[in-house]
Protein backbone atom coordinates (compact mmCIF):
# COMPACT_ATOMS: atom_id res chain seq x y z
CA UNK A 1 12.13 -3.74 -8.08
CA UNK A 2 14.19 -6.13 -5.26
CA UNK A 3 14.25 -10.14 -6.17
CA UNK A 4 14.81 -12.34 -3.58
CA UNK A 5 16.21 -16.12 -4.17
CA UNK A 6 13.39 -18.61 -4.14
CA UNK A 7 13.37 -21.94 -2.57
CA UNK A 8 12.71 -24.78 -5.11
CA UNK A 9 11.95 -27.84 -2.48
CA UNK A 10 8.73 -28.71 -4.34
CA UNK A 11 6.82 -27.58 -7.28
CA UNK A 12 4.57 -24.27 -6.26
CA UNK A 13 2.95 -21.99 -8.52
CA UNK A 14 3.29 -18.40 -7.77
CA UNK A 15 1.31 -16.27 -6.65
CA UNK A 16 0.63 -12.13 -7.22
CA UNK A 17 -0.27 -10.37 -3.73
CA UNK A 18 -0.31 -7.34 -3.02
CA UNK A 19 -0.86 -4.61 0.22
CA UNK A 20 -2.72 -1.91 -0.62
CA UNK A 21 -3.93 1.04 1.57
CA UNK A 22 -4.70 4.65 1.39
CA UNK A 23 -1.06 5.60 0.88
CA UNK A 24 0.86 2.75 -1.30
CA UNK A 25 0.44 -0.07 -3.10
CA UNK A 26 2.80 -2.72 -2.72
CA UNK A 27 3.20 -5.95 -4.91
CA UNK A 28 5.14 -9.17 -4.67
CA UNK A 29 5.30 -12.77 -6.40
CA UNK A 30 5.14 -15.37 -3.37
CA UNK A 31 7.41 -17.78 -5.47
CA UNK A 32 8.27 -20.80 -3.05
CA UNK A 33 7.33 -21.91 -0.08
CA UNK A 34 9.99 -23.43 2.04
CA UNK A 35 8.39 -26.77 4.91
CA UNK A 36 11.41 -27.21 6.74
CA UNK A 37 11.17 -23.14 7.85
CA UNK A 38 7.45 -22.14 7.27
CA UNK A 39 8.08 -19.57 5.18
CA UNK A 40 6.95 -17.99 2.38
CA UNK A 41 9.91 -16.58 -0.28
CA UNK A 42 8.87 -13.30 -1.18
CA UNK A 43 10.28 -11.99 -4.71
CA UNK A 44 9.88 -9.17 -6.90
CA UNK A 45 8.57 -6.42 -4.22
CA UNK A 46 7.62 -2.76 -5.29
CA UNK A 47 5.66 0.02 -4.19
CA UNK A 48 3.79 2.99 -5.67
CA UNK A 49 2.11 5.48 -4.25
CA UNK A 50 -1.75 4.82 -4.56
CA UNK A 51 -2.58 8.37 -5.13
CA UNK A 52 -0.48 7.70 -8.11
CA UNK A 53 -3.07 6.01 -10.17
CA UNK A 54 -6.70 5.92 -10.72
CA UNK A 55 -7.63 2.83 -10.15
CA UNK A 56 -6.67 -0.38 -8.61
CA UNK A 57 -6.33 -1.80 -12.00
CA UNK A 58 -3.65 0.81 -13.22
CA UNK A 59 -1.65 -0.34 -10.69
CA UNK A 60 -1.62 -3.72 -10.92
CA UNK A 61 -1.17 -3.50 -14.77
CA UNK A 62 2.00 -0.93 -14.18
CA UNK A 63 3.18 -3.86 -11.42
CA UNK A 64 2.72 -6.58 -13.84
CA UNK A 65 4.78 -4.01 -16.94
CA UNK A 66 7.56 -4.56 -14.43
CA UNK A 67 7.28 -8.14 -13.68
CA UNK A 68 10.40 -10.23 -15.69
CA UNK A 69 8.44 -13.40 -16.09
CA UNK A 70 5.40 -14.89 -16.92
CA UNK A 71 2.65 -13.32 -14.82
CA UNK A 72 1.00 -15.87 -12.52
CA UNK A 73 -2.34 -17.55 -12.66
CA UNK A 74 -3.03 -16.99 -8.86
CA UNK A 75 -3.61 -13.67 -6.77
CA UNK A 76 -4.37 -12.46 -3.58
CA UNK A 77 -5.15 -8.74 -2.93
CA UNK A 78 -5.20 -7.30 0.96
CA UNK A 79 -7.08 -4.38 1.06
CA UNK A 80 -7.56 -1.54 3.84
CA UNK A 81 -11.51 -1.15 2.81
CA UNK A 82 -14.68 -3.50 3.14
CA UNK A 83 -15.61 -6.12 0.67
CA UNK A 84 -19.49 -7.10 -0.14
CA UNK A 85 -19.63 -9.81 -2.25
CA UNK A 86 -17.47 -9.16 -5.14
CA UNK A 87 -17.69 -5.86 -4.55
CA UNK A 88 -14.60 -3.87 -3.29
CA UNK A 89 -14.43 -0.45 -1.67
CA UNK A 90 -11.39 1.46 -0.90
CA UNK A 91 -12.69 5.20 0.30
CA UNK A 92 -9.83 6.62 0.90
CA UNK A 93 -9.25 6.62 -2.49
CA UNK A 94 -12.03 6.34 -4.38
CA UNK A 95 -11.43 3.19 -5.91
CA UNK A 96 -13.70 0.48 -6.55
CA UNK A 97 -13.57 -2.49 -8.59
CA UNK A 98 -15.26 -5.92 -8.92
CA UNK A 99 -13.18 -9.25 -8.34
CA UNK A 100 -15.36 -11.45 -11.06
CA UNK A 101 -14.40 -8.73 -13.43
CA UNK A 102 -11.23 -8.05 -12.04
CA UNK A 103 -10.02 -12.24 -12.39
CA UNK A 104 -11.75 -12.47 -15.98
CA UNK A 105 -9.83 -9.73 -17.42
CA UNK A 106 -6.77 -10.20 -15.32
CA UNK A 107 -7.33 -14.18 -16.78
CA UNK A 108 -6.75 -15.66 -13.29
CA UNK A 109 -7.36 -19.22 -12.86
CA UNK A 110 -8.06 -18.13 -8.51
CA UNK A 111 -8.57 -14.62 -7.51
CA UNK A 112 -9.08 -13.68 -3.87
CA UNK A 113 -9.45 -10.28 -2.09
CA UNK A 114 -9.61 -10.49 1.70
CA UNK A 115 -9.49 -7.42 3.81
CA UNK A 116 -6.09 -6.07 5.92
CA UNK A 117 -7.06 -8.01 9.34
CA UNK A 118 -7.74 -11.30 7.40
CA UNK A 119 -5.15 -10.70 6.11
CA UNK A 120 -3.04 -10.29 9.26
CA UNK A 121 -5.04 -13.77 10.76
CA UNK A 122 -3.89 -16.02 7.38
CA UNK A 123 -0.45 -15.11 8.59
CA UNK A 124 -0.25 -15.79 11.65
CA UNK A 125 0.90 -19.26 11.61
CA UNK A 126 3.49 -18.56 9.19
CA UNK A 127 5.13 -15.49 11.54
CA UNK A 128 9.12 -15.55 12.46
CA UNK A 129 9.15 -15.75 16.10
CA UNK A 130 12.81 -14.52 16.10
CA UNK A 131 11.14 -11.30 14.41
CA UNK A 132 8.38 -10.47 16.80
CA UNK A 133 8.06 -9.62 20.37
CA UNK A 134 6.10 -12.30 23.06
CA UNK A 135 4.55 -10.24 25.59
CA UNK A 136 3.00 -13.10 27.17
CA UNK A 137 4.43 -16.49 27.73
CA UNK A 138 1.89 -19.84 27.43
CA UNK A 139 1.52 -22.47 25.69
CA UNK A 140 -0.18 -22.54 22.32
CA UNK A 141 -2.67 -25.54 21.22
CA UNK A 142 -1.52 -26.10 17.29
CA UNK A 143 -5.05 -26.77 16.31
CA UNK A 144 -6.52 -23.95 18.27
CA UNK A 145 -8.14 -20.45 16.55
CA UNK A 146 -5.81 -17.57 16.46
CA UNK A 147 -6.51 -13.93 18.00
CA UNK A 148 -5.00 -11.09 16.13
CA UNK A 149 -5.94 -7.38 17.16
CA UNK A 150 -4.12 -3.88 17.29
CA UNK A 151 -4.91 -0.10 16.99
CA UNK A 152 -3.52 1.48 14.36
CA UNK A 153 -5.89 4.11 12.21
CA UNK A 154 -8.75 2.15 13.73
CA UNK A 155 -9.26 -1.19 15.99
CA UNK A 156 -9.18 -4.10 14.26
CA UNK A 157 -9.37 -7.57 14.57
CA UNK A 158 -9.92 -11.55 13.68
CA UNK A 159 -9.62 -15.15 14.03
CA UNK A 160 -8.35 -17.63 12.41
CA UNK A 161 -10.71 -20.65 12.93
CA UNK A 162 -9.12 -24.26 13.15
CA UNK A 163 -9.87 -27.54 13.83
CA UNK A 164 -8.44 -30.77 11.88
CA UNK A 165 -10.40 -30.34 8.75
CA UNK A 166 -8.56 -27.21 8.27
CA UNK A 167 -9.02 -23.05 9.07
CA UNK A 168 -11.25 -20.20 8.18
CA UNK A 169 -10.91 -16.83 8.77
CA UNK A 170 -13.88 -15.39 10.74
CA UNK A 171 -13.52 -11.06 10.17
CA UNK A 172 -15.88 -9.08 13.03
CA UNK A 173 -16.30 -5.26 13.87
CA UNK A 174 -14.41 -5.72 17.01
CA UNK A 175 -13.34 -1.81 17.33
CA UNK A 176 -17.28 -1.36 17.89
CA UNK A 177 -17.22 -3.09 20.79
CA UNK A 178 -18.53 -0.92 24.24
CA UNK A 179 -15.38 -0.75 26.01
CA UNK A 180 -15.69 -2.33 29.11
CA UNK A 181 -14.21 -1.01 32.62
CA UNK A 182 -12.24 -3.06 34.89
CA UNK A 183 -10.87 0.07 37.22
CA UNK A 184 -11.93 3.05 38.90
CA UNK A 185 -9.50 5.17 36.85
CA UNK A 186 -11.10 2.88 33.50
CA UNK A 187 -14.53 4.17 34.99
CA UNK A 188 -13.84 7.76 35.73
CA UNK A 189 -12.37 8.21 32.22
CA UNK A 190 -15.29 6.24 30.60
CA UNK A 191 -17.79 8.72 32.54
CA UNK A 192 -15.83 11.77 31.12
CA UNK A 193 -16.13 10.33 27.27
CA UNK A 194 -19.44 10.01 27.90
CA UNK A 195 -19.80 13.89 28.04
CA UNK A 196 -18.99 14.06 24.40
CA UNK A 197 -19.67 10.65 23.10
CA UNK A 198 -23.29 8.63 23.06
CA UNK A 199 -21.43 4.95 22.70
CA UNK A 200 -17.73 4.37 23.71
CA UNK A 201 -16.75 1.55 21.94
CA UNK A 202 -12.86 0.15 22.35
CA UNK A 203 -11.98 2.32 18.84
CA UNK A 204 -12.66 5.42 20.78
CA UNK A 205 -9.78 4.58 22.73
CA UNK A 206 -7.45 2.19 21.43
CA UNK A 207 -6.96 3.70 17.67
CA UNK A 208 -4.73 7.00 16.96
CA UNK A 209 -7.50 9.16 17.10
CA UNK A 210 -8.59 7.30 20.64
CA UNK A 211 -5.28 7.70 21.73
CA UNK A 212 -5.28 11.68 21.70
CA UNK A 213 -8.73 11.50 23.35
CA UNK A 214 -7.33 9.67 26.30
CA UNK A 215 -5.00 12.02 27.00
CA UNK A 216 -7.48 15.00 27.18
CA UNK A 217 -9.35 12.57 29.04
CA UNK A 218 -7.24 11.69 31.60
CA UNK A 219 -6.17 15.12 31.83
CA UNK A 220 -9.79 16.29 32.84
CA UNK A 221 -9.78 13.15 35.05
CA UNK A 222 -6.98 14.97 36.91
CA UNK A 223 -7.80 18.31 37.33
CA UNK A 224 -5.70 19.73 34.33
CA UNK A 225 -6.21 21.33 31.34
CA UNK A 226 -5.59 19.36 27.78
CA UNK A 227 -3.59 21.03 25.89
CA UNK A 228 -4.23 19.78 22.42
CA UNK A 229 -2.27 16.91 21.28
CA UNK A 230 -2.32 14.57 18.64
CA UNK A 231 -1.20 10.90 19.40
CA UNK A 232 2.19 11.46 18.24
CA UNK A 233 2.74 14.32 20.02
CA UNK A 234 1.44 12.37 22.99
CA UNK A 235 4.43 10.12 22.60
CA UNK A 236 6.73 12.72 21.65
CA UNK A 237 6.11 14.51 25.21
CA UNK A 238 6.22 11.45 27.36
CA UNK A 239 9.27 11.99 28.87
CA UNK A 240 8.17 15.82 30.19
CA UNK A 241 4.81 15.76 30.64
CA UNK A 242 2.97 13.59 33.72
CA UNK A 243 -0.76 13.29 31.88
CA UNK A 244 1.48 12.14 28.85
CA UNK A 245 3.06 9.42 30.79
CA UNK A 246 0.19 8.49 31.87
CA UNK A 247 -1.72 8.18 29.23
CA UNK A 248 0.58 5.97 27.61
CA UNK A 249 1.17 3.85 30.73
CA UNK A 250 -2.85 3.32 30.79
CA UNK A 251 -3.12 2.82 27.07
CA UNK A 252 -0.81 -0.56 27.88
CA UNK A 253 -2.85 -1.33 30.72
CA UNK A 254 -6.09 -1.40 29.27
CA UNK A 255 -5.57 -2.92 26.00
CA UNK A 256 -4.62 -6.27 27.86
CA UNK A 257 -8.34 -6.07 29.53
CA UNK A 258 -9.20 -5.62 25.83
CA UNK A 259 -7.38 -7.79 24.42
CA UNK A 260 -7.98 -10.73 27.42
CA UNK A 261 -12.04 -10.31 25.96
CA UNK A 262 -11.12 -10.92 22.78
CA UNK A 263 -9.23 -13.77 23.41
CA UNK A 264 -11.98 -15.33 25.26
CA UNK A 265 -14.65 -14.40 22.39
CA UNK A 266 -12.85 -15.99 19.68
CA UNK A 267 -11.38 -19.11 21.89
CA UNK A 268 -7.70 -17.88 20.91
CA UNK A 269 -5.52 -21.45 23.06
CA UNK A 270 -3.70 -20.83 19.79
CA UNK A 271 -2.29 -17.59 20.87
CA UNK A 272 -3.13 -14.25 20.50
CA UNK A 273 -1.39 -11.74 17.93
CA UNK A 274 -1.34 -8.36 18.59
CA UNK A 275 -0.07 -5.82 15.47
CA UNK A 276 -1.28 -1.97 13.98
CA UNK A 277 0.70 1.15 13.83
CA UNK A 278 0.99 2.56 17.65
CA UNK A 279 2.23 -0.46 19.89
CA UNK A 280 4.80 -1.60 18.20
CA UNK A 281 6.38 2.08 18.42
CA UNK A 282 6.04 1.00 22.09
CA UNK A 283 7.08 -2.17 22.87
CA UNK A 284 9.60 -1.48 26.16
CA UNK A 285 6.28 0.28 27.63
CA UNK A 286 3.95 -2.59 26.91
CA UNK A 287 6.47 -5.36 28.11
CA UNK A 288 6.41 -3.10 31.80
CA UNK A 289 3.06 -2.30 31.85
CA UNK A 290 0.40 -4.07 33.26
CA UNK A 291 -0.61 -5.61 30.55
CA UNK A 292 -0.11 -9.26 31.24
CA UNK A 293 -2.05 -8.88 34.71
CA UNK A 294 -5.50 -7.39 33.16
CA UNK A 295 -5.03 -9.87 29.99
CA UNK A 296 -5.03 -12.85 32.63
CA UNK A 297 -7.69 -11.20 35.32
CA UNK A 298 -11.21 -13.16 34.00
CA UNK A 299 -12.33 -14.36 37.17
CA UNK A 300 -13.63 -18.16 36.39
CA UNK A 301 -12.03 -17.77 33.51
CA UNK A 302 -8.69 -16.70 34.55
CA UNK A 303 -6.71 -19.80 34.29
CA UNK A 304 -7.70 -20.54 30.84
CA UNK A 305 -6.70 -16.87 29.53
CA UNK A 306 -3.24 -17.47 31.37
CA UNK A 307 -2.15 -20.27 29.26
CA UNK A 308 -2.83 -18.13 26.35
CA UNK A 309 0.77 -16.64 25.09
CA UNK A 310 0.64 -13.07 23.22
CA UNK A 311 2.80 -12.12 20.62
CA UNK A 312 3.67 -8.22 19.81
CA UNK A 313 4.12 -8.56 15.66
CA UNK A 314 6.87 -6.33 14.67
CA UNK A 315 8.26 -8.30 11.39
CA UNK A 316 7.28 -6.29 8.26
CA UNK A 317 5.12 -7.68 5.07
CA UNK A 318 2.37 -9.27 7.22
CA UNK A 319 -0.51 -8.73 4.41
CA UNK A 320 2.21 -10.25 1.37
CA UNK A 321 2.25 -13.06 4.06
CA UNK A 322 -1.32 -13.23 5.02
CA UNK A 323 -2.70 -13.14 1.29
CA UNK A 324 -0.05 -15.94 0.18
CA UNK A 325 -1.62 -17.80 3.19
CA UNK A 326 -4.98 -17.82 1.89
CA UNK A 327 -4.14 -18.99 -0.99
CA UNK A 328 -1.83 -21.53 0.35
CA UNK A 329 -4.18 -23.08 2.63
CA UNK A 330 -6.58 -23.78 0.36
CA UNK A 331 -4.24 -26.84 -0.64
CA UNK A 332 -2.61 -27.89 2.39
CA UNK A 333 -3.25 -31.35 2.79
């Protein structure tokens, strides 16, 4: 287990968050918070495997075994699975617990579970620019809601509300969206998905799964004959294969249309944030893709979604961030 040295500007009381998804489990104490930089000082990391234990709690408890001081009153769990109520599912492995439960016996004086997105939108604000990756210049209103987005396993994506009474985070099923075509080539291959699919939503596309169906889409499109791929194979055969290249190229392409209408739906002046598993594995292909044209190409609406700068996230521990965040905020102020 790593520590980190702490920044002791003010008094702050720690707090436990933790990442946890279908493969690991990661923990950390959030044990300062530093003004002058905006950041959080993240201390006493580890990681398990998830499949390790049989239940959320067995993890935590085997985290807290390991902690070397006195385990704090505050939490904050991200978690790759929905939440109803207090009710939390993770399906991938079969855990569920229930928060109430979970902060009575735990003795929390504040529990909060937010999903991985929500996550990702708390953060946003507190992001290293010198970390990440700005794929579109503009200029950000500091009151304004927050975009953030990406395709990773799925599509997701949120907003982070503001105004000057404070923020929310608003979570939405985004990656069920009907994908929208701006392009002949966007229509074509929308036809052709429509041979094997009743609905194609932007998940169908812009997800790892989505990504290996463009490809055989676009091959069809062509005239060829898919071999079959998955998405990282996709990437892998770039560099020799034309329906690979292209598939990639278009990925880029549309996901700014995408990403342009979900910048306009949420109001995002305050930038948008764009993360998940696959684009950030391709960043030199975004930045010379179209991207930034079909982001900016709203008709009336164009000018506004210009000024709107877009940020590629590439820094790691964006859900210890996110989950300190929404704990933080609560007492900003």
């Amino acid at each position: 287990m790593s520590q980190t040295t702490s920044f002791q500007l003010t008094h702050f009381d720690p707090i436990i968050v933790a990442d946890i998804g279908g493969t690991n489990a990661r923990f950390a104490v959030i044990t300062d918070y530093d003004v002058n930089t905006n950041q959080f000082s993240i201390s006493y990391q580890a990681t398990f495997p998830s499949a390790q234990f049989q239940s959320f709690e067995a993890a935590l408890h085997c985290y807290l075994e390991q902690l070397t001081i006195d385990t704090p009153k505050r939490a904050c769990l991200a978690v790759a699975g929905p939440i109803k109520a207090n009710q939390v599912y993770l399906t991938n492995l079969g855990w569920h617990f229930n928060s109430q439960d979970l902060k009575d016996s735990m003795r929390f004086d504040e529990l909060s579970v937010i999903n991985d997105f929500a996550a990702f939108a708390y953060a946003a604000p507190y992001l290293d620019p010198e970390q990440n990756i700005i794929i579109k210049s503009g200029q950000a209103e500091q009151t304004a809601n927050i975009a953030v987005m990406g395709p990773g396993t799925g599509f997701g994506a949120a907003c982070l509300v503001r105004d000057a009474d404070g923020c929310a985070v608003m979570s939405c099923e985004a990656g069920h969206i009907s994908l929208a075509s701006v392009t002949d080539l966007d229509q074509a291959l929308i036809d052709e998905m429509r041979t094997e699919l009743k609905h194609v939503s932007i998940e169908d596309v812009f997800s790892g799964r989505g990504l290996a169906r463009l490809y055989r889409t676009m091959a069809k499109v062509r005239g060829v004959t898919p071999q079959n791929l998955t998405a990282a194979q996709v990437s892998e055969m770039a560099e020799e294969c034309d329906i690979c290249d292209a598939t990639l190229n278009h990925f880029c392409d549309w996901i700014g249309s995408v990403s342009g209408d979900l910048a306009l739906t949420f109001g995002a002046l305050g930038g948008v944030f764009i993360g998940g598993g696959i684009l950030p594995r391709m960043s030199d292909r975004l930045l010379s893709s179209r991207f930034v044209e079909r982001f900016t190409e709203k008709g009336l609406m164009s000018q506004y979604a210009g000024q709107i700068p877009v940020t590629l996230v590439v820094q790691d521990n964006i859900p210890l961030i996110g989950a300190a965040a929404c704990i933080h905020e609560r007492y900003q102020g």
